[in-house]
N, C-alpha and C. Protein backbone atom coordinates (compact mmCIF):
# COMPACT_ATOMS: atom_id res chain seq x y z
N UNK A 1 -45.77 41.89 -14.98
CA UNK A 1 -44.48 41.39 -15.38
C UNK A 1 -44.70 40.23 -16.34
N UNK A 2 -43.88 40.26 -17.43
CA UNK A 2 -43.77 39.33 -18.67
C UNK A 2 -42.77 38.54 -17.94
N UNK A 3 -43.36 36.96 -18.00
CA UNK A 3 -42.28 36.01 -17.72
C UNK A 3 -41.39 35.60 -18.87
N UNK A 4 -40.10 35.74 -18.81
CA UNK A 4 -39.33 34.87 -20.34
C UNK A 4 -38.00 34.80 -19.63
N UNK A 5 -37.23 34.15 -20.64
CA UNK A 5 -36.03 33.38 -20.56
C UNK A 5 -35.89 32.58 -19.19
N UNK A 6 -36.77 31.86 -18.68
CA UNK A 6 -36.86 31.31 -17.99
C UNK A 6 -36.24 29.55 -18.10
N UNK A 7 -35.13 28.86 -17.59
CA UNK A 7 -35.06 27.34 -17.66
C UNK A 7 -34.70 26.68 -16.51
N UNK A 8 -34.80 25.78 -16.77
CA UNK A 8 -34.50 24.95 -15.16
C UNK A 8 -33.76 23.25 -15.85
N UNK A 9 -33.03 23.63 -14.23
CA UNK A 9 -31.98 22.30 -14.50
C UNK A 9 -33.23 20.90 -13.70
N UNK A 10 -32.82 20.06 -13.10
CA UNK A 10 -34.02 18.67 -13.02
C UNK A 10 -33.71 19.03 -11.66
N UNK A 11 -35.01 18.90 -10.62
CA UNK A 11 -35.51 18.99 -9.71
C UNK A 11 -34.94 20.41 -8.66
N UNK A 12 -35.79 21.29 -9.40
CA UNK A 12 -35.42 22.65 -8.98
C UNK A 12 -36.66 23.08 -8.10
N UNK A 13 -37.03 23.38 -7.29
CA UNK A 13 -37.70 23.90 -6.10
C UNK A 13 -38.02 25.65 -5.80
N UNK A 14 -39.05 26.05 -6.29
CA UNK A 14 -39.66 27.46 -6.21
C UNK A 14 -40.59 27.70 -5.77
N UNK A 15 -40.58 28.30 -4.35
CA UNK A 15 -41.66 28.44 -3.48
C UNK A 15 -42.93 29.40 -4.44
N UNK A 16 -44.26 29.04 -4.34
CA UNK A 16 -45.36 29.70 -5.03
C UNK A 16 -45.08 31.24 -4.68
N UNK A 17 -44.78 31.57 -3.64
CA UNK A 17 -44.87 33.22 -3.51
C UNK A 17 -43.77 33.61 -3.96
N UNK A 18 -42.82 33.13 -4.66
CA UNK A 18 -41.44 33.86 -4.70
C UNK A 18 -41.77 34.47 -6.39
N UNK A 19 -41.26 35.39 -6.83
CA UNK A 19 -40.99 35.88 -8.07
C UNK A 19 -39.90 35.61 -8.62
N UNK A 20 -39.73 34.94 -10.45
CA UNK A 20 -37.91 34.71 -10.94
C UNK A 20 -39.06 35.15 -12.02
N UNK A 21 -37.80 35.80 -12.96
CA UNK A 21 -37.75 36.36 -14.08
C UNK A 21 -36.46 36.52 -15.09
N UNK A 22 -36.18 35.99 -16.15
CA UNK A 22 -34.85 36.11 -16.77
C UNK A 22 -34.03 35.34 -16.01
N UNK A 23 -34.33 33.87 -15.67
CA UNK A 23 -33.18 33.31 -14.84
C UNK A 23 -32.98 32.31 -15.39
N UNK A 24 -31.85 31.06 -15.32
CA UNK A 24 -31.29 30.23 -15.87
C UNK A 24 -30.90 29.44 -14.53
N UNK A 25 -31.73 28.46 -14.09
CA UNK A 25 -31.26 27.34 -12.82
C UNK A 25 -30.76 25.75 -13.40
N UNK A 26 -29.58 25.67 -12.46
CA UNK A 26 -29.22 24.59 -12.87
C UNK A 26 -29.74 23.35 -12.14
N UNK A 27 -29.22 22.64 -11.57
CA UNK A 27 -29.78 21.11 -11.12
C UNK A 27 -30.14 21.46 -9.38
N UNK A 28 -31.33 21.31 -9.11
CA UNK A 28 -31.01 20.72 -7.39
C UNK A 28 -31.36 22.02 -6.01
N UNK A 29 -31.85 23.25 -7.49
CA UNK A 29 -31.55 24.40 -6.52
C UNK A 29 -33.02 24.71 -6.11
N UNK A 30 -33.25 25.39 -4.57
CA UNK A 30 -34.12 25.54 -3.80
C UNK A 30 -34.28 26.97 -3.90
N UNK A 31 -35.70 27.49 -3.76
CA UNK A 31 -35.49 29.05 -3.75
C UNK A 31 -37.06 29.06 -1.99
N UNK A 32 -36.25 29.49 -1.13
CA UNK A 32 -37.35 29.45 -0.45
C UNK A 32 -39.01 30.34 -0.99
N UNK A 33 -39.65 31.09 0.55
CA UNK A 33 -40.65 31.68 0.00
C UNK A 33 -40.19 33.47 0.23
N UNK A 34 -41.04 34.26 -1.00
CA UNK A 34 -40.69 35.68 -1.15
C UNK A 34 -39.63 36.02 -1.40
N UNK A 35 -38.96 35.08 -2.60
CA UNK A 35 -37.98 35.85 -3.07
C UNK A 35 -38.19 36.35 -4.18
N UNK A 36 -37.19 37.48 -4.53
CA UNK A 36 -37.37 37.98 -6.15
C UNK A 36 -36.47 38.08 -6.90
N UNK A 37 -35.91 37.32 -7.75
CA UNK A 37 -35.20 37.35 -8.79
C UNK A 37 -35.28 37.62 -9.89
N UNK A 38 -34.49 38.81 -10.52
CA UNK A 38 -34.98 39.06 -11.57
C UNK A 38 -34.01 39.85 -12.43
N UNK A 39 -33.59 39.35 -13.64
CA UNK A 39 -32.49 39.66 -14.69
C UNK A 39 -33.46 40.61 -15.89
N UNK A 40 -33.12 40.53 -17.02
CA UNK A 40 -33.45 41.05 -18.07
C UNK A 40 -33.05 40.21 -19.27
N UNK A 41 -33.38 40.83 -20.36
CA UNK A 41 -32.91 40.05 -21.62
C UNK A 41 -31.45 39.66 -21.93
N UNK A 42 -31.34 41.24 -21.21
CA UNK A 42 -29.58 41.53 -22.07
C UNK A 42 -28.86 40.67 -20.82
N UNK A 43 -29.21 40.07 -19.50
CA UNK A 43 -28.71 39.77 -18.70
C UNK A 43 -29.46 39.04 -17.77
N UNK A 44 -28.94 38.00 -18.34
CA UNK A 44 -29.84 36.41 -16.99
C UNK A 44 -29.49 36.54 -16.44
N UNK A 45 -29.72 35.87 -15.35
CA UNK A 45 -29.75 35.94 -14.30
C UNK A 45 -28.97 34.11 -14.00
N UNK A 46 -28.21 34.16 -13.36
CA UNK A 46 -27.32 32.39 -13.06
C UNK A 46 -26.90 31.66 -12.20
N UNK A 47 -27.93 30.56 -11.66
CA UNK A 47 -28.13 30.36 -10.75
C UNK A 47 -27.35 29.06 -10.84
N UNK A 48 -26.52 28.41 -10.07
CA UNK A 48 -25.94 27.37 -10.13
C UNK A 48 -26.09 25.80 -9.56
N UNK A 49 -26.68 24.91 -9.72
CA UNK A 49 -26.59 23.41 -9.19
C UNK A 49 -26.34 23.08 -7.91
N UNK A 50 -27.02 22.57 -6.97
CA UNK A 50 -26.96 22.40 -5.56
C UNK A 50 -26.90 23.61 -4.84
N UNK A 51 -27.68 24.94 -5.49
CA UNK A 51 -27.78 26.15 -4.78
C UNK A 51 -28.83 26.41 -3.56
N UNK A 52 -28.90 27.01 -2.67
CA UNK A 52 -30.02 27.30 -2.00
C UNK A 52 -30.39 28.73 -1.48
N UNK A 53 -31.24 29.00 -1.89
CA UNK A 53 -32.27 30.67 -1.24
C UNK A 53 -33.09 30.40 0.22
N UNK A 54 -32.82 31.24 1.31
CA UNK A 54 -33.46 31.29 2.25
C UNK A 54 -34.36 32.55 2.36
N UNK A 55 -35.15 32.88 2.90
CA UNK A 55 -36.49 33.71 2.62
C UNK A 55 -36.19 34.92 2.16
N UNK A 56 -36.99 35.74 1.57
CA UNK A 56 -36.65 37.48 1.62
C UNK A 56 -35.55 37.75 0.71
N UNK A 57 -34.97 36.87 -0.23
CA UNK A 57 -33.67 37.21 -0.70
C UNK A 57 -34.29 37.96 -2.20
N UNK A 58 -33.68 39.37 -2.38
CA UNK A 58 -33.92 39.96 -3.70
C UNK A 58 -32.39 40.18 -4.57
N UNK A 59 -32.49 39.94 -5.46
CA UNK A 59 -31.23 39.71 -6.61
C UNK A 59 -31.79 40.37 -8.20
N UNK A 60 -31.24 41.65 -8.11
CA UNK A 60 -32.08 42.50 -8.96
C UNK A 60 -30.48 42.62 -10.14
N UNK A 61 -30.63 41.62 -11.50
CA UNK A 61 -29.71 41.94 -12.03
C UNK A 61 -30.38 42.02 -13.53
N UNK A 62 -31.21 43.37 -13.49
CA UNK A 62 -31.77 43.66 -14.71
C UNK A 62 -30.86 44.83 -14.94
N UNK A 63 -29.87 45.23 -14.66
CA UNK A 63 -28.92 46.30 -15.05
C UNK A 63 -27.25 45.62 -15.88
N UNK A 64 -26.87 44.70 -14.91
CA UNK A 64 -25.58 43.87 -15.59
C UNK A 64 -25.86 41.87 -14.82
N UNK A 65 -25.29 41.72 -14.61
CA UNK A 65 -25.00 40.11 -14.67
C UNK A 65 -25.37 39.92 -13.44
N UNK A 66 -25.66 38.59 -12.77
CA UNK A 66 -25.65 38.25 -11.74
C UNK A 66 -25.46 36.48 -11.83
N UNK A 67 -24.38 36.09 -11.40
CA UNK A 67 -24.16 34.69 -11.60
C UNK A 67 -23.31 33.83 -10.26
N UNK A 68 -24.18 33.01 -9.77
CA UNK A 68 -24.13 32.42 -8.80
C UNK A 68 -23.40 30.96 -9.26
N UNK A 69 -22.61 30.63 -8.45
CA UNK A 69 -21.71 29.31 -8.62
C UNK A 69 -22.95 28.10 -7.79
N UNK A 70 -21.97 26.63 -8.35
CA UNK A 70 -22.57 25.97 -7.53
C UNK A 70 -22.34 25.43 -6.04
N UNK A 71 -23.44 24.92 -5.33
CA UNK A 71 -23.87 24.75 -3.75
C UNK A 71 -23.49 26.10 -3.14
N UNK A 72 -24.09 26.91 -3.89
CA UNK A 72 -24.07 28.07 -3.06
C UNK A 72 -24.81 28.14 -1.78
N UNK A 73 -25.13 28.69 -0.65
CA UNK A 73 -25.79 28.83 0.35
C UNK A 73 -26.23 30.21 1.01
N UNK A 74 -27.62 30.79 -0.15
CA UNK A 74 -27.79 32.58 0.60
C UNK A 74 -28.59 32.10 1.65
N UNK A 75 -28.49 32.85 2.85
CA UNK A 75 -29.46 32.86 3.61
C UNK A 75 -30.13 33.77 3.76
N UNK A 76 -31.28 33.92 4.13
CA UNK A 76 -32.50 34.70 4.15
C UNK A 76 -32.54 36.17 4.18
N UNK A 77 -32.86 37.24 4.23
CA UNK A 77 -33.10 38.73 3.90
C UNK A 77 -31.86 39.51 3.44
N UNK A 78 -31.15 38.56 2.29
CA UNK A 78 -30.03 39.36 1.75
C UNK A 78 -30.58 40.19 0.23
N UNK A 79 -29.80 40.95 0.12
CA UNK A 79 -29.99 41.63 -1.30
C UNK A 79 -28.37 41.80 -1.91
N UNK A 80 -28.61 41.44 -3.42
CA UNK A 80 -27.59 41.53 -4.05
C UNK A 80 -28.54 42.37 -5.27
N UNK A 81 -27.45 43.36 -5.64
CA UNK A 81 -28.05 44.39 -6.55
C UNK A 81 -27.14 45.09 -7.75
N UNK A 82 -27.15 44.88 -8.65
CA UNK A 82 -26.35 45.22 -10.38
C UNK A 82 -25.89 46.06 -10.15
N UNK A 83 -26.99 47.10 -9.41
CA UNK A 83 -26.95 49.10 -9.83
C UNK A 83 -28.07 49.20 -8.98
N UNK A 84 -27.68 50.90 -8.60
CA UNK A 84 -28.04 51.07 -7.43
C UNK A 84 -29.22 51.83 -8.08
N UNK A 85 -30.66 52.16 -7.44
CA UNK A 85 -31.87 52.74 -7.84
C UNK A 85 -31.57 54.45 -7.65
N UNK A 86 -30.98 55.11 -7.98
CA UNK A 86 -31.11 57.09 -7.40
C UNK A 86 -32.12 57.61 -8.31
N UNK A 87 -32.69 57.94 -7.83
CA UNK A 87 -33.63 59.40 -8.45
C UNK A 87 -32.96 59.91 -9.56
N UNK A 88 -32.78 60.48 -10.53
CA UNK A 88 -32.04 61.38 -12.02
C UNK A 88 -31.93 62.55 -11.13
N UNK A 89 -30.75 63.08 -10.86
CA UNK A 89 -30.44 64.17 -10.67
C UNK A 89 -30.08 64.52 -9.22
N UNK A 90 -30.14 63.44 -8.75
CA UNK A 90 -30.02 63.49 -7.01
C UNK A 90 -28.56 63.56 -6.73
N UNK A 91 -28.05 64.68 -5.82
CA UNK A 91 -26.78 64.93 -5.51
C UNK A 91 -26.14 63.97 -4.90
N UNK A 92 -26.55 62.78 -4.64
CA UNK A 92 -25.80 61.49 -4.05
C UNK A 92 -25.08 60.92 -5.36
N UNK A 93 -25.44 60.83 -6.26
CA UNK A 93 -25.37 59.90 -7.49
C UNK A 93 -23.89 60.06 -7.73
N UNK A 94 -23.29 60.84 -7.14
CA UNK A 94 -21.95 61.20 -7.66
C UNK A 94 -21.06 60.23 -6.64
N UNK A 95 -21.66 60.28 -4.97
CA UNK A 95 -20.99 59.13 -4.57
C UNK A 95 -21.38 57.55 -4.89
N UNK A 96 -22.31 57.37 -5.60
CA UNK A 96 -22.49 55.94 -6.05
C UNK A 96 -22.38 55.86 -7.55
N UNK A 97 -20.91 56.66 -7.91
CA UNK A 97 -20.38 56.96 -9.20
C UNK A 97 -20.58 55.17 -9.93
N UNK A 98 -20.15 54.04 -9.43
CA UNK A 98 -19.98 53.18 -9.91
C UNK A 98 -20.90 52.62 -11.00
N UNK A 99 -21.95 52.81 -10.68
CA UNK A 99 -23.09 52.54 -11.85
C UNK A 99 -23.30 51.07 -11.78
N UNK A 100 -23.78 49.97 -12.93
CA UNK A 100 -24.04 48.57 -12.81
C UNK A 100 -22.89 48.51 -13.15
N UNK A 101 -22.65 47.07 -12.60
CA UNK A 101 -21.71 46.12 -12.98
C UNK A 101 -22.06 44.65 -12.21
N UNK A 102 -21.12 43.63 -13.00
CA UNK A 102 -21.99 42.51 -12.45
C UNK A 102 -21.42 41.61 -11.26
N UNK A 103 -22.32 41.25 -10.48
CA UNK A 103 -22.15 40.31 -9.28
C UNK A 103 -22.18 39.13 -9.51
N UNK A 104 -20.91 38.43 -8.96
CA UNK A 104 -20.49 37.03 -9.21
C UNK A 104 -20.23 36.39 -7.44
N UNK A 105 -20.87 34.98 -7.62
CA UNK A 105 -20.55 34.78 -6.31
C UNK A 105 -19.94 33.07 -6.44
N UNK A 106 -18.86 32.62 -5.83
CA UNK A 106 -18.02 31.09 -6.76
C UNK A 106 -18.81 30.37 -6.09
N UNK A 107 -18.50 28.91 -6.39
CA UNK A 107 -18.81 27.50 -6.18
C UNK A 107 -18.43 27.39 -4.05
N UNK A 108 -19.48 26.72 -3.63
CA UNK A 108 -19.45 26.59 -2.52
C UNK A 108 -19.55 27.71 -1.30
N UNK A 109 -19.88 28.60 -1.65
CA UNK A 109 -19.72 29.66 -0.67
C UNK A 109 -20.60 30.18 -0.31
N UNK A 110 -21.04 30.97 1.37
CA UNK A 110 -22.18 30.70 1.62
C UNK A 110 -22.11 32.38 2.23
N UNK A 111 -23.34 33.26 2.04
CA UNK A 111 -23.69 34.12 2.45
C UNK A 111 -24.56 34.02 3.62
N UNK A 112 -24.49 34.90 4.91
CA UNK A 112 -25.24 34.52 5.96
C UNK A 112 -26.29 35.71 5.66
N UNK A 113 -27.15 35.73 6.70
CA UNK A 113 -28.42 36.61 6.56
C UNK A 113 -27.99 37.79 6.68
N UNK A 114 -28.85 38.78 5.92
CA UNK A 114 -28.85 40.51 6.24
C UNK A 114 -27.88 40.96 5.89
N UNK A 115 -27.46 40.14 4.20
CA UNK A 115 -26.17 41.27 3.80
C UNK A 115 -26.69 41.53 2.41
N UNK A 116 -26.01 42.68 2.12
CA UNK A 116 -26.18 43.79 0.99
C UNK A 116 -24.37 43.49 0.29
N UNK A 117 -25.00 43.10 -1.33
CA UNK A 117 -23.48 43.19 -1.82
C UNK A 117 -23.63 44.25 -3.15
N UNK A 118 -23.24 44.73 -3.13
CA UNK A 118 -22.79 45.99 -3.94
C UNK A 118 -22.85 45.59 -5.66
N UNK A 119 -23.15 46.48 -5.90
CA UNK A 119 -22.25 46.17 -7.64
C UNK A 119 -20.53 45.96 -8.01
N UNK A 120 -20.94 45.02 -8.43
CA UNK A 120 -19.30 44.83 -8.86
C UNK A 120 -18.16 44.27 -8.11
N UNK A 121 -19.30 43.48 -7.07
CA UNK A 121 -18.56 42.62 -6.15
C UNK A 121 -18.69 40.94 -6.97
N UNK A 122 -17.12 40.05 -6.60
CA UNK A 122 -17.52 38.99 -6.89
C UNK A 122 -16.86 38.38 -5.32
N UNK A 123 -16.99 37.26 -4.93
CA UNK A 123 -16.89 36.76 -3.90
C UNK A 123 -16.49 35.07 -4.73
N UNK A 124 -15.24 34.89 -4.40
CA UNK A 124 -14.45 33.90 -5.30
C UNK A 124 -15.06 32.70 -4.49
N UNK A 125 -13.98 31.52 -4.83
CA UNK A 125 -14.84 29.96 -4.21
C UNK A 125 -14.38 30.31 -2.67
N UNK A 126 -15.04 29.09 -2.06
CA UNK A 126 -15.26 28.54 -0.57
C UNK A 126 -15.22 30.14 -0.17
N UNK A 127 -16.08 31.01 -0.06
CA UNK A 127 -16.20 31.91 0.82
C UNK A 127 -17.13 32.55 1.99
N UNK A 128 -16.96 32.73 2.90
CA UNK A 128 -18.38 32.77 4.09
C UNK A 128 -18.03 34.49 4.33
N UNK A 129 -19.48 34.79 4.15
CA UNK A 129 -19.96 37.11 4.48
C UNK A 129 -20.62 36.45 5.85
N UNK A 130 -20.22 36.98 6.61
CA UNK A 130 -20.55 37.01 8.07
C UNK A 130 -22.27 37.79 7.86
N UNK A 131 -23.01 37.54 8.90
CA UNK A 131 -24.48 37.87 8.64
C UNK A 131 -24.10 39.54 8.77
N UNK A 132 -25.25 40.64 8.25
CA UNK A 132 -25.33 41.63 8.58
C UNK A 132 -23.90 42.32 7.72
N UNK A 133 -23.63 41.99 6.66
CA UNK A 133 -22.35 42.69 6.26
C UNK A 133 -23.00 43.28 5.18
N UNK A 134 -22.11 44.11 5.00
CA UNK A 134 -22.23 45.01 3.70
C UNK A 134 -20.47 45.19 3.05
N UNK A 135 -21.49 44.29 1.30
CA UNK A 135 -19.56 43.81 1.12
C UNK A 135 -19.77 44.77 -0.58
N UNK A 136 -18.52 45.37 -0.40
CA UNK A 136 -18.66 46.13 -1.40
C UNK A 136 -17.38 46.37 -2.19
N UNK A 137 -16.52 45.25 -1.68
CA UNK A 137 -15.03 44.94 -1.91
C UNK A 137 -15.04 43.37 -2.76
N UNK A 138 -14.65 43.10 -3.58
CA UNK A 138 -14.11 41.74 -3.81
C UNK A 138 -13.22 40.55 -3.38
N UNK A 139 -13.44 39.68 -3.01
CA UNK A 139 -13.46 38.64 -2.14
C UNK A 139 -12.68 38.08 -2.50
N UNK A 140 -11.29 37.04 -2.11
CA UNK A 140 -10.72 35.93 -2.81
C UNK A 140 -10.86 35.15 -1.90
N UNK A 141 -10.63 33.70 -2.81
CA UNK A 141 -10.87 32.52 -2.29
C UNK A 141 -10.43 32.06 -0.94
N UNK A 142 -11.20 31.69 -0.53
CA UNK A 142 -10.93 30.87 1.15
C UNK A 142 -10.33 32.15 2.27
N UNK A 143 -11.68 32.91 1.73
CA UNK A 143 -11.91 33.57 3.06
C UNK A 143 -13.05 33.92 3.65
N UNK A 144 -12.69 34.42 4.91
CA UNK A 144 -13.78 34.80 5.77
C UNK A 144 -14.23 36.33 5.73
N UNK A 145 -14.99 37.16 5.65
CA UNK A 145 -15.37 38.28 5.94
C UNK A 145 -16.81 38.90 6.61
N UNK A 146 -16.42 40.03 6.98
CA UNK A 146 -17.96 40.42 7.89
C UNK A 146 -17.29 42.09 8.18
N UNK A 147 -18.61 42.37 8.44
CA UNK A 147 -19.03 43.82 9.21
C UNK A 147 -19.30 45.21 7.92
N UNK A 148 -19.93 46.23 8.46
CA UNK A 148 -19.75 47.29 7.28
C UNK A 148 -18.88 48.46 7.13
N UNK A 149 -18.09 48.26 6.39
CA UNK A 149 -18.02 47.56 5.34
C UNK A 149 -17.15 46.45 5.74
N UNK A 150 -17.67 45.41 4.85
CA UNK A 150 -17.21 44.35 5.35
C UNK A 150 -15.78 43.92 5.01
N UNK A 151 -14.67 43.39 5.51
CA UNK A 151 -13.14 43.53 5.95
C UNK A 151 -13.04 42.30 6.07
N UNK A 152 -11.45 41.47 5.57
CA UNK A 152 -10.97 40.28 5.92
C UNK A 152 -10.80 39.91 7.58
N UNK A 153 -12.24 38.86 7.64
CA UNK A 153 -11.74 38.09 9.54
C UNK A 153 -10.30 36.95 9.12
N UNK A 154 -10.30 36.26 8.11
CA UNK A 154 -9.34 35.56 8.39
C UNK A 154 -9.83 34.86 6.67
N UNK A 155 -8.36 33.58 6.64
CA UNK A 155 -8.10 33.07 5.56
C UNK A 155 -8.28 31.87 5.96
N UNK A 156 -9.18 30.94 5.27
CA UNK A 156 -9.31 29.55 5.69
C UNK A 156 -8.08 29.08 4.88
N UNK A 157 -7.81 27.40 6.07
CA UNK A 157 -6.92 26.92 4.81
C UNK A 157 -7.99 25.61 4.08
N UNK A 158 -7.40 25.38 2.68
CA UNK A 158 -8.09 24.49 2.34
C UNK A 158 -8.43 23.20 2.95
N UNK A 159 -7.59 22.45 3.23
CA UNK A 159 -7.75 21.50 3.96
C UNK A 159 -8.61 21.50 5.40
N UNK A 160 -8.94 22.43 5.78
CA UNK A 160 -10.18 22.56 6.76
C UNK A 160 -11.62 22.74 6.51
N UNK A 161 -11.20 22.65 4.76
CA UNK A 161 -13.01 22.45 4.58
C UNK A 161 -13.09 21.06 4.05
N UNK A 162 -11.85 19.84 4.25
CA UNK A 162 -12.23 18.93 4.01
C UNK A 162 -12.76 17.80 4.69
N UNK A 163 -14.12 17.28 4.41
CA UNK A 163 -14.72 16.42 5.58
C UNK A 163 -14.83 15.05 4.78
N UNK A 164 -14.72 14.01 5.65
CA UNK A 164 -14.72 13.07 5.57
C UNK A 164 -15.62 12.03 5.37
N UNK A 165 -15.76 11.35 4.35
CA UNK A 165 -17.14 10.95 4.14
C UNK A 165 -16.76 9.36 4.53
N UNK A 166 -18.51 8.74 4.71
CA UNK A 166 -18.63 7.66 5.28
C UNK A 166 -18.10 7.01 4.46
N UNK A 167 -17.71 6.11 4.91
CA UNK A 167 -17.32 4.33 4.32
C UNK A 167 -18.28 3.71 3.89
N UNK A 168 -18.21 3.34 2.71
CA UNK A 168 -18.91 2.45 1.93
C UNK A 168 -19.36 1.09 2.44
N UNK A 169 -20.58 0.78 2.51
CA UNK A 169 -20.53 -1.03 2.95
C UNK A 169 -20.71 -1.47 2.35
């Protein structure tokens, strides 16, 4: 593998065993160990500022886009994928008519472990995928979802993700 289009925002964190290729990181972001990221020319890969990767995570967007908001939070053995890999000619291909398209995931929102998101899913701000989901639907803001396929648990309201910070001395 040819490394290129590679940049980084100031104090970005990439475990030695992990693989990135075609990616664009902004400020602050962590990638644990054994992950693989990897875009193409026609399509970086976009990783956003106060982001974090937990182990095992593969993000294969050498087919269309893949762009991550900031303080995102993946956790460990998820896969997010452009387009799906079929064999040429394999009689499935017709149910995974969709082909690439690109995965967007907003500012603040946190994926739990052992989920698979589809092509052509975006998952808007403040949103939490319950672990083990498979989301293959598009997401709006300030919600909750889980299971496969994964289905609205509920609608946060905003004001419950607001926490209160210390007092200044």
């Amino acid at each position: 593998m040819m490394l290129a289009n590679l940049s980084f925002g100031k104090n970005v964190f990439i475990h030695p065993g992990s693989r990135v290729n075609n990616v664009h990181f902004g400020d602050e972001v962590k990638i644990a160990k054994e992950c693989s990221i990897e875009g193409s020319p026609e399509h970086v890969v976009k990783i956003g500022s106060g982001t974090i990767f937990g182990m095992y995570v593969t993000l294969d967007g050498t087919q269309a886009d893949i762009e991550i908001g900031e303080h995102v939070s993946i956790a460990q053995h998820n896969v997010l994928v452009s387009h799906w890999n079929l064999a040429p000619g394999s009689a499935v291909n017709a149910y995974f008519s969709k082909g690439a398209a690109p995965i967007r995931i907003g500012d603040h929102s946190w994926i739990g472990s052992g989920c698979v998101l589809a092509p052509g899913v975006s998952i808007v701000r403040y949103c939490i995928v319950a672990s083990n989901s498979y989301v293959d639907q598009s997401v709006p803001d300030f919600s909750v979802v889980g299971g496969n396929p994964a289905r609205l648990l509920r609608q946060l309201k905003p004001e419950e993700l607001q926490t209160k910070l210390p007092e200044k001395e």
